[in-house]
C-alpha atoms as a PDB file:
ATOM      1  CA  UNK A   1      -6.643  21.009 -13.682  1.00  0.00           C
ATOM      2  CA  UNK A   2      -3.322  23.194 -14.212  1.00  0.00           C
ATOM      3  CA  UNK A   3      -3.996  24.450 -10.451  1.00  0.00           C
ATOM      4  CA  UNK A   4      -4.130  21.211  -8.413  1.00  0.00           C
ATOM      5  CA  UNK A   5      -1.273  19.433  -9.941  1.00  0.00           C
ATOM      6  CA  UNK A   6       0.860  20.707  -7.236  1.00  0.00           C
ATOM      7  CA  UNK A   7      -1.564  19.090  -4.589  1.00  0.00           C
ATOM      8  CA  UNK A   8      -1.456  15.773  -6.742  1.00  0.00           C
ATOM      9  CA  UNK A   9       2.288  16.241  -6.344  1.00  0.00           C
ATOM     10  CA  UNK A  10       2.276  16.332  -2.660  1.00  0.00           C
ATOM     11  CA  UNK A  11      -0.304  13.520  -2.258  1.00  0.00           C
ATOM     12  CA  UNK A  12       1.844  11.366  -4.751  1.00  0.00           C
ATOM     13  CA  UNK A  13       5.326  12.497  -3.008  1.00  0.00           C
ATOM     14  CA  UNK A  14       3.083  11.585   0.698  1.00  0.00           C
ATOM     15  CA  UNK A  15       2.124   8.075  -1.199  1.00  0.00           C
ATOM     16  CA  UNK A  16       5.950   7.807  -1.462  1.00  0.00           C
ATOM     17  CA  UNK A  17       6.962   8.527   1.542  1.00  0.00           C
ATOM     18  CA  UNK A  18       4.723   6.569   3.198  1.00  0.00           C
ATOM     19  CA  UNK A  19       6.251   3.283   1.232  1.00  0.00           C
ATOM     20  CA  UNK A  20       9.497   4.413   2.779  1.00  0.00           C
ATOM     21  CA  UNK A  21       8.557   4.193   6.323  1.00  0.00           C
ATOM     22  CA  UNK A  22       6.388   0.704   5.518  1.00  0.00           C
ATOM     23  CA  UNK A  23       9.689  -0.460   4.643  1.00  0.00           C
ATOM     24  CA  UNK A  24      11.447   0.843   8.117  1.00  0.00           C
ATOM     25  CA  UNK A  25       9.024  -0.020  10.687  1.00  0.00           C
ATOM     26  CA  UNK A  26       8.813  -3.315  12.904  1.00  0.00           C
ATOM     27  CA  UNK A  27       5.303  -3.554  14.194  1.00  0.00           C
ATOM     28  CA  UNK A  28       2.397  -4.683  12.151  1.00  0.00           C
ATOM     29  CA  UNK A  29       0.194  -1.973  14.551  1.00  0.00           C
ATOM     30  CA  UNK A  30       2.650   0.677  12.669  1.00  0.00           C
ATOM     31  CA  UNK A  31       2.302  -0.492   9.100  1.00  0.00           C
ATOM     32  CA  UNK A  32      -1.460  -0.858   8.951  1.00  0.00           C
ATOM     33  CA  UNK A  33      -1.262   2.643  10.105  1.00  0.00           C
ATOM     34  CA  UNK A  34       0.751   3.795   7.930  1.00  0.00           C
ATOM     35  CA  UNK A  35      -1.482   2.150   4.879  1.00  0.00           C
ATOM     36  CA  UNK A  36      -4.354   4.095   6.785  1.00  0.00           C
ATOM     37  CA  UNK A  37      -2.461   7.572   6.072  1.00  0.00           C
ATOM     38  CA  UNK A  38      -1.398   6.445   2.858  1.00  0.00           C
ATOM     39  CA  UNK A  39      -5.462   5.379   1.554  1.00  0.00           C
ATOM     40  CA  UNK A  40      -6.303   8.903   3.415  1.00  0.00           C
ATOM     41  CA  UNK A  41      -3.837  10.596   0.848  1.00  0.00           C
ATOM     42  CA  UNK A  42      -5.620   9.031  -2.002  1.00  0.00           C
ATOM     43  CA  UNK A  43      -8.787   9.662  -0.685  1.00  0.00           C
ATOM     44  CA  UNK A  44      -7.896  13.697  -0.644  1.00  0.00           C
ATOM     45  CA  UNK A  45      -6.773  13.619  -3.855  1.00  0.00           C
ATOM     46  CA  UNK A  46      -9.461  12.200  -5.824  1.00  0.00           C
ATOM     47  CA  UNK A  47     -11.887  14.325  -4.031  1.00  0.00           C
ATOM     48  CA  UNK A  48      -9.718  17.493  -5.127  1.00  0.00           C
ATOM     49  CA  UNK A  49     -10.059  15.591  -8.609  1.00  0.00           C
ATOM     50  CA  UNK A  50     -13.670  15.514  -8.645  1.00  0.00           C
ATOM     51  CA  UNK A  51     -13.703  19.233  -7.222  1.00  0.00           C
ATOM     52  CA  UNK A  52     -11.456  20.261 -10.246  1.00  0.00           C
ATOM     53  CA  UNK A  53     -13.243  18.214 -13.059  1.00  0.00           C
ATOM     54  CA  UNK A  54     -16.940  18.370 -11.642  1.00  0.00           C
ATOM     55  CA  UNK A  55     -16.954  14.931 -11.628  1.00  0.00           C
ATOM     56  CA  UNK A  56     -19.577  13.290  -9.345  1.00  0.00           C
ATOM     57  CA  UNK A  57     -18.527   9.740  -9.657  1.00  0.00           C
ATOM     58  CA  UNK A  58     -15.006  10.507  -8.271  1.00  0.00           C
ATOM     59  CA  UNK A  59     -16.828  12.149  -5.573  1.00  0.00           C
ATOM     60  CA  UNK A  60     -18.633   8.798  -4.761  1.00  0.00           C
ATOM     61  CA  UNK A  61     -15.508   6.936  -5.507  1.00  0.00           C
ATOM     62  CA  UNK A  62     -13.419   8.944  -2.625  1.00  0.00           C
ATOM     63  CA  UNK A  63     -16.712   8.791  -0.338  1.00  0.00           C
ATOM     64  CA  UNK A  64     -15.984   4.827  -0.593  1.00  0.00           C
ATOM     65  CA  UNK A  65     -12.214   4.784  -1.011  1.00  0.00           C
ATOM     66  CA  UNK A  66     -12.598   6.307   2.625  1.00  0.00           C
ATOM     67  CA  UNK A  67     -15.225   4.055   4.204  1.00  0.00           C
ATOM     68  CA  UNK A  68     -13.453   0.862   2.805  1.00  0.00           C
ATOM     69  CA  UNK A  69      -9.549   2.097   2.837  1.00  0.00           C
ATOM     70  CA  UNK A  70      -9.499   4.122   5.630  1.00  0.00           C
ATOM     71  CA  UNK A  71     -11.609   2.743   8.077  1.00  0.00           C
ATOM     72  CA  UNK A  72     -13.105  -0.955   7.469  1.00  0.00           C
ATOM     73  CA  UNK A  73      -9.855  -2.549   6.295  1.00  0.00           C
ATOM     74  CA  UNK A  74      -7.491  -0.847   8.521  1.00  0.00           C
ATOM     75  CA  UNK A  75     -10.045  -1.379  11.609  1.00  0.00           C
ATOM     76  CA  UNK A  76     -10.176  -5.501  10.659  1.00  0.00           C
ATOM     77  CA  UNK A  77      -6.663  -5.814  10.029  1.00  0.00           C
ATOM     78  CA  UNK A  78      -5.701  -4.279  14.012  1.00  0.00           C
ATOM     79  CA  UNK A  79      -8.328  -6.406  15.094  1.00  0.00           C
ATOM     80  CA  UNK A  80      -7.063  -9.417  13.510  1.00  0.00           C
ATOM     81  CA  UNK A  81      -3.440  -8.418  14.832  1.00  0.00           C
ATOM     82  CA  UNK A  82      -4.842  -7.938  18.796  1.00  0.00           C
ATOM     83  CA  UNK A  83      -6.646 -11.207  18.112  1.00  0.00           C
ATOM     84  CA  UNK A  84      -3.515 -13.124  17.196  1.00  0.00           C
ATOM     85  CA  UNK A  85      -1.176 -11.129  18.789  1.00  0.00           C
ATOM     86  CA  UNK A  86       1.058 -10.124  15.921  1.00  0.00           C
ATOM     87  CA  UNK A  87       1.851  -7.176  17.181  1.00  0.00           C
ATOM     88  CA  UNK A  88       5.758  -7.607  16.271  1.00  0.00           C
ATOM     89  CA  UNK A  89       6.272  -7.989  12.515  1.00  0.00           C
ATOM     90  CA  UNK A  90       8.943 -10.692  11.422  1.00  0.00           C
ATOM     91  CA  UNK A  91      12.168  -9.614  10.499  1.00  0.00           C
ATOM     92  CA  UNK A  92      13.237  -8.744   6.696  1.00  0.00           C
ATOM     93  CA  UNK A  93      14.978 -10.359   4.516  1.00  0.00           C
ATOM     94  CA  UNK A  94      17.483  -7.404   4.647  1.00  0.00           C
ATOM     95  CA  UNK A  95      19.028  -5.399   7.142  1.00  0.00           C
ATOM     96  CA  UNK A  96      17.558  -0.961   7.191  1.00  0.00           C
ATOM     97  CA  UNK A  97      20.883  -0.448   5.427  1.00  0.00           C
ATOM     98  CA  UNK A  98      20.567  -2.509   3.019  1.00  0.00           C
ATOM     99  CA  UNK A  99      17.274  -2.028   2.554  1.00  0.00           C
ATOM    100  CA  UNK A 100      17.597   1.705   2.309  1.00  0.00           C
ATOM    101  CA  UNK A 101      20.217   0.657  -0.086  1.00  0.00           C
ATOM    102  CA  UNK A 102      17.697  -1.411  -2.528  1.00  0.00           C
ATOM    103  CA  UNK A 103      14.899   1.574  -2.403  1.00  0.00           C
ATOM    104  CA  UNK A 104      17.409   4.214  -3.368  1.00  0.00           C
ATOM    105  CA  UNK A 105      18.387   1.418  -6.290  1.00  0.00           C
ATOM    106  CA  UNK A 106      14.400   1.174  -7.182  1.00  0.00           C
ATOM    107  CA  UNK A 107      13.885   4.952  -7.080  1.00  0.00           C
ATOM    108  CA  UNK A 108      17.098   5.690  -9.289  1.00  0.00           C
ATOM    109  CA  UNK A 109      16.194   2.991 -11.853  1.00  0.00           C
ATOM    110  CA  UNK A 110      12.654   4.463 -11.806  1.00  0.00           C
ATOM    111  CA  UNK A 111      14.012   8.012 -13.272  1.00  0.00           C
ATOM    112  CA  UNK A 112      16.693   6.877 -15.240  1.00  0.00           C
ATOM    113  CA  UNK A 113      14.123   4.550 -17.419  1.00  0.00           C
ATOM    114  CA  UNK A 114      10.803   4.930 -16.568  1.00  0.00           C
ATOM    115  CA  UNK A 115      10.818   8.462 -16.144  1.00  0.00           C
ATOM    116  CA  UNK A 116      11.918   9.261 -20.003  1.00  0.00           C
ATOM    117  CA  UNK A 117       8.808   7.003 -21.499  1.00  0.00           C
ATOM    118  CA  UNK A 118       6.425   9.367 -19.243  1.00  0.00           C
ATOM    119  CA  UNK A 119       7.675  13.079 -20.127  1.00  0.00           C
ATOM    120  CA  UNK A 120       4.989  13.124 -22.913  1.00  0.00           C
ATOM    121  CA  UNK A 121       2.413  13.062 -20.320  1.00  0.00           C
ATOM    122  CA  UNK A 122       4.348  15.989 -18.365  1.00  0.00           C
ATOM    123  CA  UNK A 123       3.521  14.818 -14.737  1.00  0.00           C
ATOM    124  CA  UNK A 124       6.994  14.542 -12.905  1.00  0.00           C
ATOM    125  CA  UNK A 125       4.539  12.934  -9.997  1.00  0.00           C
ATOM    126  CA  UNK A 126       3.912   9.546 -12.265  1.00  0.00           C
ATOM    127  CA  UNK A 127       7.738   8.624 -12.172  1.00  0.00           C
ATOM    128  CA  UNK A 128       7.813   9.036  -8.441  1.00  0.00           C
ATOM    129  CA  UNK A 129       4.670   6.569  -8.345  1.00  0.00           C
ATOM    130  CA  UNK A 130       6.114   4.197 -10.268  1.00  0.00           C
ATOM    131  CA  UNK A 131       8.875   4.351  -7.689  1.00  0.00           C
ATOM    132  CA  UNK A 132       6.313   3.549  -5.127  1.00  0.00           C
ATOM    133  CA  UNK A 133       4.660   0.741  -6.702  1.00  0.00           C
ATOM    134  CA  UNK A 134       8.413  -1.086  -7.191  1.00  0.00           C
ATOM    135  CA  UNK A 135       9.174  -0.207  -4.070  1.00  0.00           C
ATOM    136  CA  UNK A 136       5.693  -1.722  -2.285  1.00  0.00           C
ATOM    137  CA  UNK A 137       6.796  -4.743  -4.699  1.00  0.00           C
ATOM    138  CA  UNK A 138      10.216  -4.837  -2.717  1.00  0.00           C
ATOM    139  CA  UNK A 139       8.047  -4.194   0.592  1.00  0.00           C
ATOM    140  CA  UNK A 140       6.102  -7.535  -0.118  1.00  0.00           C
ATOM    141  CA  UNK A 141       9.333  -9.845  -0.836  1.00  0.00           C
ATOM    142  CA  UNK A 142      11.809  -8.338   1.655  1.00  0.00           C
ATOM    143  CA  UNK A 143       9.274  -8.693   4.589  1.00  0.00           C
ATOM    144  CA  UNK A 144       8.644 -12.190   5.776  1.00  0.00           C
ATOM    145  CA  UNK A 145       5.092 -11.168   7.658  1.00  0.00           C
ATOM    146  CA  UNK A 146       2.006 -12.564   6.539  1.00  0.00           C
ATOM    147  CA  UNK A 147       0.431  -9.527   7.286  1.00  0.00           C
ATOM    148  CA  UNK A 148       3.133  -7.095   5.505  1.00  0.00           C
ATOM    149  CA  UNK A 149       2.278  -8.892   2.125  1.00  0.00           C
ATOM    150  CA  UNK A 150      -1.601  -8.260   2.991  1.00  0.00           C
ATOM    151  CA  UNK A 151      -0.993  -4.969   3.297  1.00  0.00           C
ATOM    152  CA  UNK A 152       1.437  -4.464   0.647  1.00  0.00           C
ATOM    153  CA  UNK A 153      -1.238  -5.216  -2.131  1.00  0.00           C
ATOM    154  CA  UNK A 154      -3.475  -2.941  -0.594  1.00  0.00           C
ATOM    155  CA  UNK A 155      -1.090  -0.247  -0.507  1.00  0.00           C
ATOM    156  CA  UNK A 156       0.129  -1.055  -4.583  1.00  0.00           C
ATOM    157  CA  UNK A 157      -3.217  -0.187  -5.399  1.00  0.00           C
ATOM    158  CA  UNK A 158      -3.505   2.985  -3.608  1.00  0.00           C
ATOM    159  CA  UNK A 159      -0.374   3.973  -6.184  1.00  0.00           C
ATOM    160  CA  UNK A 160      -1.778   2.517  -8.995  1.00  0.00           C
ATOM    161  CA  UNK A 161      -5.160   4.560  -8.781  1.00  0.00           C
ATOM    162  CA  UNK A 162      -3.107   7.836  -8.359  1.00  0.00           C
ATOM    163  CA  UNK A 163      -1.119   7.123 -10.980  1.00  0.00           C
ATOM    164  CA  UNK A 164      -4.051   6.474 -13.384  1.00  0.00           C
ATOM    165  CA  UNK A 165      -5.379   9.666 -12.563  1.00  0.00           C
ATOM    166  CA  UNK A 166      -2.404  12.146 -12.536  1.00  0.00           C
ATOM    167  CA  UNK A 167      -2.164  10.018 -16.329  1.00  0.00           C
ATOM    168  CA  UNK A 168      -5.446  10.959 -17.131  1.00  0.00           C
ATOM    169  CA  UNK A 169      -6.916   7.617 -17.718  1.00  0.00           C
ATOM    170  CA  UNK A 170     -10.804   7.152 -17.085  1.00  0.00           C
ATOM    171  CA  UNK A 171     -11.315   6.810 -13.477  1.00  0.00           C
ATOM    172  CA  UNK A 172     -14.783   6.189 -12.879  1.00  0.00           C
ATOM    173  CA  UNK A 173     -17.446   5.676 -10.169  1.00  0.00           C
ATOM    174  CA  UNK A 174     -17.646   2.266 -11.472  1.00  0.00           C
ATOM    175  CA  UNK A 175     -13.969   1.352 -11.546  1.00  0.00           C
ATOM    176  CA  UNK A 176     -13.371   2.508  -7.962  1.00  0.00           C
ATOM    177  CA  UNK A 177     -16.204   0.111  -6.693  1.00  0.00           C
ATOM    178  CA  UNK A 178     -15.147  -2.361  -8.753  1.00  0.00           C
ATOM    179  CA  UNK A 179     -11.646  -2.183  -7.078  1.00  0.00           C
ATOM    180  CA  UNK A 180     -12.986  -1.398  -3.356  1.00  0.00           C
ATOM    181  CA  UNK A 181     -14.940  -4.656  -4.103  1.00  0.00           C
ATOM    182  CA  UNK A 182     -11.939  -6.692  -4.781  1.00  0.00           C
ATOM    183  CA  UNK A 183     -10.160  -5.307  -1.913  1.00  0.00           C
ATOM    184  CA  UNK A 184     -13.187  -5.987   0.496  1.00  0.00           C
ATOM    185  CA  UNK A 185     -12.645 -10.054  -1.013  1.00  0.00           C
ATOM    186  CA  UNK A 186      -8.918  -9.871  -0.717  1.00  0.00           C
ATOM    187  CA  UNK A 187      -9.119  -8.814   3.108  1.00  0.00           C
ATOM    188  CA  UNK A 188     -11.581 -11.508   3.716  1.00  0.00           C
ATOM    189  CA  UNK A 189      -9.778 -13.959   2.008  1.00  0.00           C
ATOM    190  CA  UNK A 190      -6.465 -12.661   4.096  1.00  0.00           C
ATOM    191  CA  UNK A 191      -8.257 -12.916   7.344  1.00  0.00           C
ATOM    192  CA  UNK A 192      -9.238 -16.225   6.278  1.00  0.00           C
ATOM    193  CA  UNK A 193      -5.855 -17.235   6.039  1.00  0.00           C
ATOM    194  CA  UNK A 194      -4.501 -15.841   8.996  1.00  0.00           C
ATOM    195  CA  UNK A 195      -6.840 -17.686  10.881  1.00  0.00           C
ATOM    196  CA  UNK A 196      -6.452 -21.119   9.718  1.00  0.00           C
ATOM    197  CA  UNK A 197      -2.671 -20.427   9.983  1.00  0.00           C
ATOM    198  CA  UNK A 198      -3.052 -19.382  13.367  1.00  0.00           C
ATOM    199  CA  UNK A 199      -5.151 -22.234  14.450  1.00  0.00           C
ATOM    200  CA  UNK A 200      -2.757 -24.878  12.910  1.00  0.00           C
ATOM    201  CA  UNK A 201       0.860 -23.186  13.918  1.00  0.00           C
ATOM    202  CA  UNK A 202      -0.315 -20.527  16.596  1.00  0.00           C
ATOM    203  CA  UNK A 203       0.925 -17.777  15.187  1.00  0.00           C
ATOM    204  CA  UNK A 204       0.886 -15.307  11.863  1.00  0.00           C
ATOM    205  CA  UNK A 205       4.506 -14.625  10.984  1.00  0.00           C
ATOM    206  CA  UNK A 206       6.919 -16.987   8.705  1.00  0.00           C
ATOM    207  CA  UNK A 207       9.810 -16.208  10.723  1.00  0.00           C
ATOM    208  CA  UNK A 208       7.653 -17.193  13.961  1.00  0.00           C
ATOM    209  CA  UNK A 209       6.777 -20.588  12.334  1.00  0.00           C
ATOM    210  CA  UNK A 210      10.305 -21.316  11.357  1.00  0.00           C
ATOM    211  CA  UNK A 211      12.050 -20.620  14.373  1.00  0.00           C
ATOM    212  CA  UNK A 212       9.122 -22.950  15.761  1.00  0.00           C
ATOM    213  CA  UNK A 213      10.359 -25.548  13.416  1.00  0.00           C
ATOM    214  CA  UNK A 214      13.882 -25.406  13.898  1.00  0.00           C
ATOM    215  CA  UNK A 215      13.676 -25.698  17.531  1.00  0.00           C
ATOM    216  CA  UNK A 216      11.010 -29.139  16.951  1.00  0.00           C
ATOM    217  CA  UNK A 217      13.804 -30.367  14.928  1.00  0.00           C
ATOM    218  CA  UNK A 218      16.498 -29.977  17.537  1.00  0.00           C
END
């Protein structure tokens, strides 16, 4: 176990990273993308987890964080953005400045309280998760996109499933089906609302359907 922390460390500072640039980019095309390299990270790392522990079940559990993660939702979600062309995502909340500003806020709070209550489990990696999680948090109420909040929750649990294992809580076979499962329902239910929002306002972003509403009222 000793000798793949460092990898864990990568694959949890990648994890990170990745929430940065989710917070930077425009397009929706871009940000399912970048979920695609973030669920990829997580699916390296728990098969390096079952390689280390022997584990079987975590073997089964990557096999099917990568068929659901990286390829099924990622391939529905950039169909459902070419089929409602939303490729441009709307605009945050806050300017990349500011924005910048907020994550560097998150990510300082993070180690200055968070970081303390997990030095017993001696895994510098789980504060910089926890950064990512309240940072994917901010990603969901800063950007105004439908999508961007469908992805968001996807992404959160990417975190929260590294974290749990770099803690050493149980991560079974079981659990990772469980939670592949409840993805699979909450992109169904997602596309479900993007269509019927598309068919009644012809179109997939709040700041679309607001501008659209402003100019009616003029």
């Amino acid at each position: 176990m000793i000798f793949i922390l460092p990898w864990l460390s990568i694959f949890a500072a990648s994890l990170f990273a990745l929430m940065l640039l989710m917070n930077l980019v425009r397009k929706n095309t871009s940000l399912v993308m970048l979920y695609l390299a973030q669920s990829l990270m997580l699916t390296l790392a728990l098969v390096l987890l079952s390689y280390s522990t022997g584990s079987t079940g975590l073997l089964f559990a990557a096999l099917l964080t990568l068929v659901v993660k990286v390829v099924m939702a990622p391939a529905f979600l950039l169909h459902m953005i070419r089929k409602y062309h939303g490729h441009l995502s709307a605009a945050s909340r806050l300017n990349v400045p500011l924005s910048l500003l907020a994550l560097a806020a998150i990510t300082a709070f993070t180690y200055a309280y968070v970081a303390p209550a997990l030095a017993q489990y001696g895994s510098s990696s789980a504060s910089i998760l926890f950064a990512c999680i309240f940072g994917t948090l901010f990603l969901m109420t800063n950007r105004r996109g439908a999508l961007a909040e469908i992805v968001g929750v996807l992404s959160l649990e990417n975190a929260v499933v590294l974290l749990a294992a770099l803690l050493g809580i149980e991560h079974s076979f079981a659990l990772e089906f469980a939670i592949t499962f409840d993805i699979a329902v909450w992109v169904a239910i997602a596309a479900g609302f993007l269509t019927m929002m598309y068919r009644q306002f012809g179109a997939i972003d709040a700041a679309t359907l607001e501008m659209t509403h402003l100019t009616e009222e003029e």
